[in-house]
PDB file of N, CA and C in Angstrom:
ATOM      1  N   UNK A   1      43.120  21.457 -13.325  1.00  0.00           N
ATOM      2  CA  UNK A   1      42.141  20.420 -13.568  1.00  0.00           C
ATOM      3  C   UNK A   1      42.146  19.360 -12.467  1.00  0.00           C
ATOM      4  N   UNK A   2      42.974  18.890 -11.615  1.00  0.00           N
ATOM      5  CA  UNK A   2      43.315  17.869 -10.897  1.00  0.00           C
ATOM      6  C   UNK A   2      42.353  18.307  -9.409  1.00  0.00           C
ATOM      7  N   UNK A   3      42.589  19.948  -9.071  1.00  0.00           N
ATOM      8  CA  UNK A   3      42.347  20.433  -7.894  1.00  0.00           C
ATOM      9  C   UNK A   3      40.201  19.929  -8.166  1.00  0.00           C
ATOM     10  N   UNK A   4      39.925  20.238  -9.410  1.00  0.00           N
ATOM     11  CA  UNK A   4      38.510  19.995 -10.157  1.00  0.00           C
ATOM     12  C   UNK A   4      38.074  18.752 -10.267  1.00  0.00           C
ATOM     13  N   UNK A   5      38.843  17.583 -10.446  1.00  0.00           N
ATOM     14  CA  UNK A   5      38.641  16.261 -10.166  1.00  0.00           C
ATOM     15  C   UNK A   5      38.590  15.962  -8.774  1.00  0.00           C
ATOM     16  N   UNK A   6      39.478  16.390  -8.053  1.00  0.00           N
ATOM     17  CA  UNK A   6      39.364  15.938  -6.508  1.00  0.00           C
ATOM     18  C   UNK A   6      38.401  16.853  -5.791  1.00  0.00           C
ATOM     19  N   UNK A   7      37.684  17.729  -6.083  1.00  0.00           N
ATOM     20  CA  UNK A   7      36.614  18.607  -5.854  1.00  0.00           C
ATOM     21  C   UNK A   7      34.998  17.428  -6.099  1.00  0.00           C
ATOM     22  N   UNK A   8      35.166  16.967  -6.989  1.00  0.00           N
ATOM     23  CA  UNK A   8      34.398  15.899  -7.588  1.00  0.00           C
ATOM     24  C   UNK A   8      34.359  15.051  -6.862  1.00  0.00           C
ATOM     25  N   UNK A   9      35.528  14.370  -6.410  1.00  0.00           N
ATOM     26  CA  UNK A   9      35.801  12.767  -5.613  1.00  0.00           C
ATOM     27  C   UNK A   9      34.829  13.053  -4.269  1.00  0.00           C
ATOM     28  N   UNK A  10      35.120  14.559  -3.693  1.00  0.00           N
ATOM     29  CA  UNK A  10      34.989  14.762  -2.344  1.00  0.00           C
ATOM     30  C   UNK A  10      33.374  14.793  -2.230  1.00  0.00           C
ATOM     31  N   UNK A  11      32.721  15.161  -3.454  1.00  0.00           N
ATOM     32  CA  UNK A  11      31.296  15.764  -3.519  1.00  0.00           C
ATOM     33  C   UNK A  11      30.517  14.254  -3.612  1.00  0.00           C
ATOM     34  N   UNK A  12      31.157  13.839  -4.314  1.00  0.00           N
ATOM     35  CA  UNK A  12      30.536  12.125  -4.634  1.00  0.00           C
ATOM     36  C   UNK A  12      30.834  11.467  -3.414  1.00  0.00           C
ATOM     37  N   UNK A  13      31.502  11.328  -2.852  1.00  0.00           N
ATOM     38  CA  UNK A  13      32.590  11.038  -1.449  1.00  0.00           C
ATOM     39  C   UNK A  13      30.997  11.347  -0.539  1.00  0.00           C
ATOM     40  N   UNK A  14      30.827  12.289  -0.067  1.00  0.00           N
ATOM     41  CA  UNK A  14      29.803  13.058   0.501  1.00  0.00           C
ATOM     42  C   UNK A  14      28.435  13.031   0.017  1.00  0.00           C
ATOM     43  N   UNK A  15      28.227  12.784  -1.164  1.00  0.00           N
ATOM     44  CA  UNK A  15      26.943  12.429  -1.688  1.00  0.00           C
ATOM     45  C   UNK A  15      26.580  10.834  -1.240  1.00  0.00           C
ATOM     46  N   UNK A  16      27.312  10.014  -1.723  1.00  0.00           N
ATOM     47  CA  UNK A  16      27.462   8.375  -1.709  1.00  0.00           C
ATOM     48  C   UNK A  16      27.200   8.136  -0.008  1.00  0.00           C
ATOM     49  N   UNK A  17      27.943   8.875   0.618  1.00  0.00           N
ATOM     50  CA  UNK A  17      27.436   8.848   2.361  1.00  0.00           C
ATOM     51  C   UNK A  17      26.413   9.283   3.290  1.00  0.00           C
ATOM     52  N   UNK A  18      25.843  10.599   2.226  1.00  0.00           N
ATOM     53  CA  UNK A  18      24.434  10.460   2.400  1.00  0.00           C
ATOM     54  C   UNK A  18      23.405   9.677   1.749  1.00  0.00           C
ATOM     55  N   UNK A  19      24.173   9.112   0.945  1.00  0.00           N
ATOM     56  CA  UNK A  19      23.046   8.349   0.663  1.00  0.00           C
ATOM     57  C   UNK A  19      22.752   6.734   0.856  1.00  0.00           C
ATOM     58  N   UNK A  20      24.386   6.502   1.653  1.00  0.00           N
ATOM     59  CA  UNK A  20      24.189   5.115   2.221  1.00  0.00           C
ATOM     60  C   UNK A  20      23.107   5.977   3.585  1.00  0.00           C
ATOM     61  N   UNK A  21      23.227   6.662   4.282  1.00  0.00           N
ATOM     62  CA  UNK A  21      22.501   7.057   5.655  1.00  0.00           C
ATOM     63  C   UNK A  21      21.203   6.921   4.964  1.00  0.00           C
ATOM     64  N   UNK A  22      20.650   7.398   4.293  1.00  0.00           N
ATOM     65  CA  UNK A  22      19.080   7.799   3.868  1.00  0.00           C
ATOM     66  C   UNK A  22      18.806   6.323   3.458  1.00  0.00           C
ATOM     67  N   UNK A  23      19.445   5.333   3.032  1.00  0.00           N
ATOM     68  CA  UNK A  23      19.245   3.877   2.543  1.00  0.00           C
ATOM     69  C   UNK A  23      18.744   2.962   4.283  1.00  0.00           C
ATOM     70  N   UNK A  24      19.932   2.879   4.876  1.00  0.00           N
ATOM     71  CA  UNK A  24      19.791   2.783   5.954  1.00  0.00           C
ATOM     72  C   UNK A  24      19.055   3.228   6.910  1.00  0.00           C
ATOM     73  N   UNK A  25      18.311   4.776   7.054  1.00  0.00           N
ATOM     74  CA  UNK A  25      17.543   5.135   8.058  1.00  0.00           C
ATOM     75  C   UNK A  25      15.982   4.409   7.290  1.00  0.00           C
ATOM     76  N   UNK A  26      15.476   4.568   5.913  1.00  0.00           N
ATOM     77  CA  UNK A  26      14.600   3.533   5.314  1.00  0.00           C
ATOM     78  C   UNK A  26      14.807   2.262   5.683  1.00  0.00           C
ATOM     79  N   UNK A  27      15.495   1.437   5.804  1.00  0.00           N
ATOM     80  CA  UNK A  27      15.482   0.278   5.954  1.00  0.00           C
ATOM     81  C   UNK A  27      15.203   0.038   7.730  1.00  0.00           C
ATOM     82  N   UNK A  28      15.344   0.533   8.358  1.00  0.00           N
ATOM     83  CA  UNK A  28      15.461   0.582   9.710  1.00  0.00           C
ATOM     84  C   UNK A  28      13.920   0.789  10.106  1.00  0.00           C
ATOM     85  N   UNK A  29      13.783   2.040   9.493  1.00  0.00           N
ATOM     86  CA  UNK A  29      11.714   2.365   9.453  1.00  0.00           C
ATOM     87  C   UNK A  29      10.886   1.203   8.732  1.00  0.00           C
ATOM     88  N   UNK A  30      11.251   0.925   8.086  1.00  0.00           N
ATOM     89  CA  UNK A  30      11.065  -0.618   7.403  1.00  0.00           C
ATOM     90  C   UNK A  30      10.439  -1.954   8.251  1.00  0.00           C
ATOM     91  N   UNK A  31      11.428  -1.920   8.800  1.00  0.00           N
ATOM     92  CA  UNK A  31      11.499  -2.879  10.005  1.00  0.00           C
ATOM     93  C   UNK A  31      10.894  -2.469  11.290  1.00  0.00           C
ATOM     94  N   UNK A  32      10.927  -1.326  11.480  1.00  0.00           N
ATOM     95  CA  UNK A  32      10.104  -0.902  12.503  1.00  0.00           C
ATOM     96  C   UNK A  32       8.374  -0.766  12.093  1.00  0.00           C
ATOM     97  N   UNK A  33       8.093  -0.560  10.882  1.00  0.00           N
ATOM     98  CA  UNK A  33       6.689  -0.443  10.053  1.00  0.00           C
ATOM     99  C   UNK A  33       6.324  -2.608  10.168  1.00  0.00           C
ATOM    100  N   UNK A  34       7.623  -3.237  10.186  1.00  0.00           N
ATOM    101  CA  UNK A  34       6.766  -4.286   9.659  1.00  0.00           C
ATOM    102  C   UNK A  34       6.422  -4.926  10.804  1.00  0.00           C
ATOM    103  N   UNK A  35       7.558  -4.370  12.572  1.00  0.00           N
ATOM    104  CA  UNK A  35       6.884  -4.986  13.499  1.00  0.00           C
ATOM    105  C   UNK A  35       5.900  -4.168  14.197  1.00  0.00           C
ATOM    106  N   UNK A  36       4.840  -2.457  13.605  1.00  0.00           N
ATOM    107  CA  UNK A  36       4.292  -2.131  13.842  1.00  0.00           C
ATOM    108  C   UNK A  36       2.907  -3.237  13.187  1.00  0.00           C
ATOM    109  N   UNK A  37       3.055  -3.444  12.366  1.00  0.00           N
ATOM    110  CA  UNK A  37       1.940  -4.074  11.578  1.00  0.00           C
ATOM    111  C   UNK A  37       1.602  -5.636  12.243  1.00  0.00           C
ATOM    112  N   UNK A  38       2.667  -5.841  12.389  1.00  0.00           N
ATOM    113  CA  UNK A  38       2.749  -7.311  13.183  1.00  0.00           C
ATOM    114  C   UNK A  38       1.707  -7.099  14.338  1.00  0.00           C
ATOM    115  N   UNK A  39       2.150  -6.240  15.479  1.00  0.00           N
ATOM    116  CA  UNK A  39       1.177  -5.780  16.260  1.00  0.00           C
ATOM    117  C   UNK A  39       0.000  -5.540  15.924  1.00  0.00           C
ATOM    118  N   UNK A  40      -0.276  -4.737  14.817  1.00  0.00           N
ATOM    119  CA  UNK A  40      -1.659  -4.734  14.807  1.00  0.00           C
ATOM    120  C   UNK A  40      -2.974  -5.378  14.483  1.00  0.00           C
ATOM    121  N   UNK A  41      -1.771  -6.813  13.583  1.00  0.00           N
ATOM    122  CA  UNK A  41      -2.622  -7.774  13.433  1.00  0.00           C
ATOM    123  C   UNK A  41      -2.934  -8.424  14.635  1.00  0.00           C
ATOM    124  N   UNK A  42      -2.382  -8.693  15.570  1.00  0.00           N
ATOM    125  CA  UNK A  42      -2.386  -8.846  16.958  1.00  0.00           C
ATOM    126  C   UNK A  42      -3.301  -8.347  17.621  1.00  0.00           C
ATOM    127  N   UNK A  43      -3.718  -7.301  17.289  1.00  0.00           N
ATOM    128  CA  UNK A  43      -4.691  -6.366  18.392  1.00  0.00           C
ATOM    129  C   UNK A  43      -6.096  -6.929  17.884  1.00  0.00           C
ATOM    130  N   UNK A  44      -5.959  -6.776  16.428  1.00  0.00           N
ATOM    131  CA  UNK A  44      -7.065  -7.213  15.585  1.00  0.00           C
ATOM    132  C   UNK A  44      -7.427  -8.328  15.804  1.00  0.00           C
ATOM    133  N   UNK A  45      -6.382  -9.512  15.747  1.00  0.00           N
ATOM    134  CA  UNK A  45      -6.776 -11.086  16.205  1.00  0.00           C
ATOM    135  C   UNK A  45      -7.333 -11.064  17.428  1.00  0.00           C
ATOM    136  N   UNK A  46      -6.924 -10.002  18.433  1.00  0.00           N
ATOM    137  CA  UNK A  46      -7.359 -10.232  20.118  1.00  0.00           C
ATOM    138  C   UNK A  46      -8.863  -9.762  20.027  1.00  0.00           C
ATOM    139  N   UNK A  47      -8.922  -8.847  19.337  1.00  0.00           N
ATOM    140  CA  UNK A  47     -10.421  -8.039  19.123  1.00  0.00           C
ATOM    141  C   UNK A  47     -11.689  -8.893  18.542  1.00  0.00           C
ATOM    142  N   UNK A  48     -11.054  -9.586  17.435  1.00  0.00           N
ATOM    143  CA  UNK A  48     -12.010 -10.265  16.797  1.00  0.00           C
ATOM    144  C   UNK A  48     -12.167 -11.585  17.862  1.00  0.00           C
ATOM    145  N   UNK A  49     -11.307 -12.105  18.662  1.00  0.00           N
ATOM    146  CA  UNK A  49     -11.077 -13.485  19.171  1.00  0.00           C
ATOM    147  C   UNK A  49     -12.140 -13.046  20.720  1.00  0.00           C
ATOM    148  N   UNK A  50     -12.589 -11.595  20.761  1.00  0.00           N
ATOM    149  CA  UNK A  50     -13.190 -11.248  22.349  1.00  0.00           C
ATOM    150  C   UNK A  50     -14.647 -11.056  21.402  1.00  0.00           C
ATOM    151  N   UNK A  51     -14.984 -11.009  19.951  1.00  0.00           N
ATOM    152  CA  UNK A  51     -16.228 -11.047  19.157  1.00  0.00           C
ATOM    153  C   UNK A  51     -16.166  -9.831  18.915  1.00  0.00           C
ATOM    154  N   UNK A  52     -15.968  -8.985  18.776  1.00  0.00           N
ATOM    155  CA  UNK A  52     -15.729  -7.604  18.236  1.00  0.00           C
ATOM    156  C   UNK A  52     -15.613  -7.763  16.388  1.00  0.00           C
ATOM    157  N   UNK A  53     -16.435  -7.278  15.884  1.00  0.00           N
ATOM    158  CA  UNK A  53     -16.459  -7.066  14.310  1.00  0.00           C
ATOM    159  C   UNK A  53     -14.972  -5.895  14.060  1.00  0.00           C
ATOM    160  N   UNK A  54     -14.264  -6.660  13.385  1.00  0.00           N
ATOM    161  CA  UNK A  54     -13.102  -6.040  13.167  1.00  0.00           C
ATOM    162  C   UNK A  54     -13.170  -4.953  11.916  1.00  0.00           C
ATOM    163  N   UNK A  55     -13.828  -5.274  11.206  1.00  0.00           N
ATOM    164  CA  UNK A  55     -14.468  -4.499  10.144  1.00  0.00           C
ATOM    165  C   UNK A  55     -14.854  -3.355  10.565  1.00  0.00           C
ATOM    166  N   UNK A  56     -15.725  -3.060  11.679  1.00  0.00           N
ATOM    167  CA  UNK A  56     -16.161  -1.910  12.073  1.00  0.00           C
ATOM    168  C   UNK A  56     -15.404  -1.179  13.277  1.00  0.00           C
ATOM    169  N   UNK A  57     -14.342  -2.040  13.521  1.00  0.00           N
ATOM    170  CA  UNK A  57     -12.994  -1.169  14.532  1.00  0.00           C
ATOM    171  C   UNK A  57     -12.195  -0.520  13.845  1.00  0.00           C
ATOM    172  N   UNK A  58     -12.072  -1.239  12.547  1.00  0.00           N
ATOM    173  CA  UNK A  58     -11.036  -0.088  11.611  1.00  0.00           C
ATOM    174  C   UNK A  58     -11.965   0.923  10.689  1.00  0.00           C
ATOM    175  N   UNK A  59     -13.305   0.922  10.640  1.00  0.00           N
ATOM    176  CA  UNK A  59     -13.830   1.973  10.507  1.00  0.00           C
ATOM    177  C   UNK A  59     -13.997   3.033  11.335  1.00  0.00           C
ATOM    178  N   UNK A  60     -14.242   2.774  12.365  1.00  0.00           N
ATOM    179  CA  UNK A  60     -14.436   3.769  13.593  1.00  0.00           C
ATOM    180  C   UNK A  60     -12.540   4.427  14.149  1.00  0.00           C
ATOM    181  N   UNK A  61     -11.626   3.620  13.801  1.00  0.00           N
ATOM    182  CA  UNK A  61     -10.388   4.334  13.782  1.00  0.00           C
ATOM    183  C   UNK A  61     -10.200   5.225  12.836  1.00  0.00           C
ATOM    184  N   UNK A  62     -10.418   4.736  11.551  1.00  0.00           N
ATOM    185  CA  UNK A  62     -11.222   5.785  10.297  1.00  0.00           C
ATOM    186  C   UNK A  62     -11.465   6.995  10.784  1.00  0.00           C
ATOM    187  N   UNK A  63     -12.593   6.521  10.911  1.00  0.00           N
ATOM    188  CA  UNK A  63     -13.414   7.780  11.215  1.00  0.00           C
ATOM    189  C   UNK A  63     -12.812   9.031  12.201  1.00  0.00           C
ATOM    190  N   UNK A  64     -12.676   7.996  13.681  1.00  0.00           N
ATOM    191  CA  UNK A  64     -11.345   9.135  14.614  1.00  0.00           C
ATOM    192  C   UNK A  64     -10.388   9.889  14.474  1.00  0.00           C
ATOM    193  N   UNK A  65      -9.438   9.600  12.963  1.00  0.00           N
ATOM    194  CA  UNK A  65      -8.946  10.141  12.457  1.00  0.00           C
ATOM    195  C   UNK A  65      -9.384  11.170  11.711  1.00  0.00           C
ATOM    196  N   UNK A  66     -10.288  11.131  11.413  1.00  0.00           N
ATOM    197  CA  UNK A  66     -10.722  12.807  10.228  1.00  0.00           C
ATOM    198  C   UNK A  66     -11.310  13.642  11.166  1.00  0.00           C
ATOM    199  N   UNK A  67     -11.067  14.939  10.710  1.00  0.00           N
ATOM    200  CA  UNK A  67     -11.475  16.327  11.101  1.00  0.00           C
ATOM    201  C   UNK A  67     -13.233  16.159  11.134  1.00  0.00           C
ATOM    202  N   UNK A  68     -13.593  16.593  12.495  1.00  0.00           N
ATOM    203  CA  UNK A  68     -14.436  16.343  12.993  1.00  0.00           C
ATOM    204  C   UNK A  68     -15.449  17.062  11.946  1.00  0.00           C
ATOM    205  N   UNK A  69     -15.042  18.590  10.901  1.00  0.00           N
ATOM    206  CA  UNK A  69     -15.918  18.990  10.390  1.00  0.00           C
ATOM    207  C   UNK A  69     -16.437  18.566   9.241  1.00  0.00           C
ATOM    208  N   UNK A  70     -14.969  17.608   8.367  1.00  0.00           N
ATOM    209  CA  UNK A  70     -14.967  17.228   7.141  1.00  0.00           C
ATOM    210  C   UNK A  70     -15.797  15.557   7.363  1.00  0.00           C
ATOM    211  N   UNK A  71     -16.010  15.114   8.432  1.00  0.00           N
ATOM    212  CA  UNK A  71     -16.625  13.952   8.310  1.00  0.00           C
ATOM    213  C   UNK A  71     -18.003  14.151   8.509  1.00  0.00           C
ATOM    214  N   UNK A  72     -18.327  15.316   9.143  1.00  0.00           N
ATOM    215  CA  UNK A  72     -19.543  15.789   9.465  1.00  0.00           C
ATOM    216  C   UNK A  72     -20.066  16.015   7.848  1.00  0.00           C
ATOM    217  N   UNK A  73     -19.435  16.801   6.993  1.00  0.00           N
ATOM    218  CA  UNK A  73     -19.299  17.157   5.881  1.00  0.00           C
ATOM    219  C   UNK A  73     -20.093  16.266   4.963  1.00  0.00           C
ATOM    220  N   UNK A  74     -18.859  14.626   4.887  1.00  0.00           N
ATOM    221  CA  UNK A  74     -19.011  13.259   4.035  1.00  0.00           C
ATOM    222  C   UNK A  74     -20.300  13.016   4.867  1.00  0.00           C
ATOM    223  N   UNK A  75     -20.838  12.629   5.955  1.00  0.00           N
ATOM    224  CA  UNK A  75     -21.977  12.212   6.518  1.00  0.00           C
ATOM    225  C   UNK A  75     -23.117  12.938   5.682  1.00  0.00           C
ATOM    226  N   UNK A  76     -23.169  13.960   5.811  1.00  0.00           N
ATOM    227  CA  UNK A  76     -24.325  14.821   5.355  1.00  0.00           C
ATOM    228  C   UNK A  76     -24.406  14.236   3.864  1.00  0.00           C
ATOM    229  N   UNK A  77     -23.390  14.402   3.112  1.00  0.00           N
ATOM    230  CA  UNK A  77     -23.378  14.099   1.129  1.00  0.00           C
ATOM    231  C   UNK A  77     -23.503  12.508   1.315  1.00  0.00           C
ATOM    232  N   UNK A  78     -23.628  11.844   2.501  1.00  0.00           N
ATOM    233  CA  UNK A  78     -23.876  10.395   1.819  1.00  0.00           C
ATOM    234  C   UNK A  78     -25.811  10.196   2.312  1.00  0.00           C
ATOM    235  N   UNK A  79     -25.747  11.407   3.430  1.00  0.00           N
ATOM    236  CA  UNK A  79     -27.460  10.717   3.609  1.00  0.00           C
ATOM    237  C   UNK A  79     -27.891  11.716   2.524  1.00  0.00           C
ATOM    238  N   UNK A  80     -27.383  12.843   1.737  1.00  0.00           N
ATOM    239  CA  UNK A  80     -27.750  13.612   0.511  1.00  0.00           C
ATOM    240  C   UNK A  80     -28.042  12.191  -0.729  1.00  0.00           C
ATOM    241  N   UNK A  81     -27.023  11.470  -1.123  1.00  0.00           N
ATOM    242  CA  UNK A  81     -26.987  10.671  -1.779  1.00  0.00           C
ATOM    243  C   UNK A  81     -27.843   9.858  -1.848  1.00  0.00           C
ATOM    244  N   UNK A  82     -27.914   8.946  -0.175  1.00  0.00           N
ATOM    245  CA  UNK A  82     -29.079   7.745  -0.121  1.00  0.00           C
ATOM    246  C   UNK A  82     -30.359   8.338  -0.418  1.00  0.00           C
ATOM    247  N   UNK A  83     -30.564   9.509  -0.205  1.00  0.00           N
ATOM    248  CA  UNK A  83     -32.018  10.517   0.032  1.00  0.00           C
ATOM    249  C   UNK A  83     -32.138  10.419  -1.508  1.00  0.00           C
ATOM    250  N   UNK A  84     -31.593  10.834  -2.170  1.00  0.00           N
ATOM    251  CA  UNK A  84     -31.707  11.073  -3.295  1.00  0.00           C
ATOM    252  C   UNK A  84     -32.206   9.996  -4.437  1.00  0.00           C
ATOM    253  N   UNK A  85     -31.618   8.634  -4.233  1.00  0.00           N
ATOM    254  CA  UNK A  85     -31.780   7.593  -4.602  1.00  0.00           C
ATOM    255  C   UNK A  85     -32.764   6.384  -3.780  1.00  0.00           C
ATOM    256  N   UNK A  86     -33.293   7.061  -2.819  1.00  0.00           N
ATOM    257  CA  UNK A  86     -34.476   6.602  -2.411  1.00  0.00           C
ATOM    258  C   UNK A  86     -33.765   5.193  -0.972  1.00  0.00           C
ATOM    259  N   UNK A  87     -32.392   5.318  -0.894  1.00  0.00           N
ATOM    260  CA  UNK A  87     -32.021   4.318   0.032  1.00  0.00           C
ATOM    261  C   UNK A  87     -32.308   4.468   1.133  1.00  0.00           C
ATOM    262  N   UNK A  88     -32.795   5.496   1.746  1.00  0.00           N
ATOM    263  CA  UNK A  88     -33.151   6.098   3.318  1.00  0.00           C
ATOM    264  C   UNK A  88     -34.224   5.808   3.568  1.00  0.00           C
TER     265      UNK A  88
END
C-alpha cells in the first residue's frame, strides 16, 4: 500500500506542475493580449485622429478576414434580403 500512496504523491507531484506551467503560460498570454490591445487602441486613436471612420476600418478588417467565397456568399443573402423587403 505505501509503494500505492507514493505512486499517488508522484502523479499529483507531476500533475500540480503541470498545472502551475499551464497557469503561468495563460497568464503570460494575458499580458501579452492586454499589451496587444493597448496597441490597437493606438492604431485606432492614430486612424481616427488622421479622420479615418474607425467604424468602417474594423469592418473592412472584418471583412479581410473571411473566406473570400463565404463573404461573397453573406453579400449576395443580404442584397437577397434588402431586395426582398424593398430596401434596395
Amino acid at each position: 500500500m505505501a509503494d500505492d500512496a507514493s505512486n499517488i504523491d508522484v502523479l499529483n507531484s507531476t500533475a500540480q506542475t503541470q498545472l502551475k506551467t499551464i497557469i503561468e503560460r495563460i497568464e503570460r498570454l494575458e499580458e501579452d493580449k492586454a499589451a496587444v490591445m493597448a496597441d490597437l487602441k493606438e492604431v485606432f486613436a492614430e486612424a481616427k485622429g488622421n479622420g479615418f471612420d474607425v467604424k468602417i476600418i474594423r469592418k473592412v478588417v472584418r471583412i479581410r478576414k473571411q473566406d473570400t467565397a463565404k463573404r461573397q456568399e453573406e453579400e449576395a443573402l443580404v442584397d437577397l434580403y434588402m431586395s426582398a423587403i424593398g430596401g434596395l
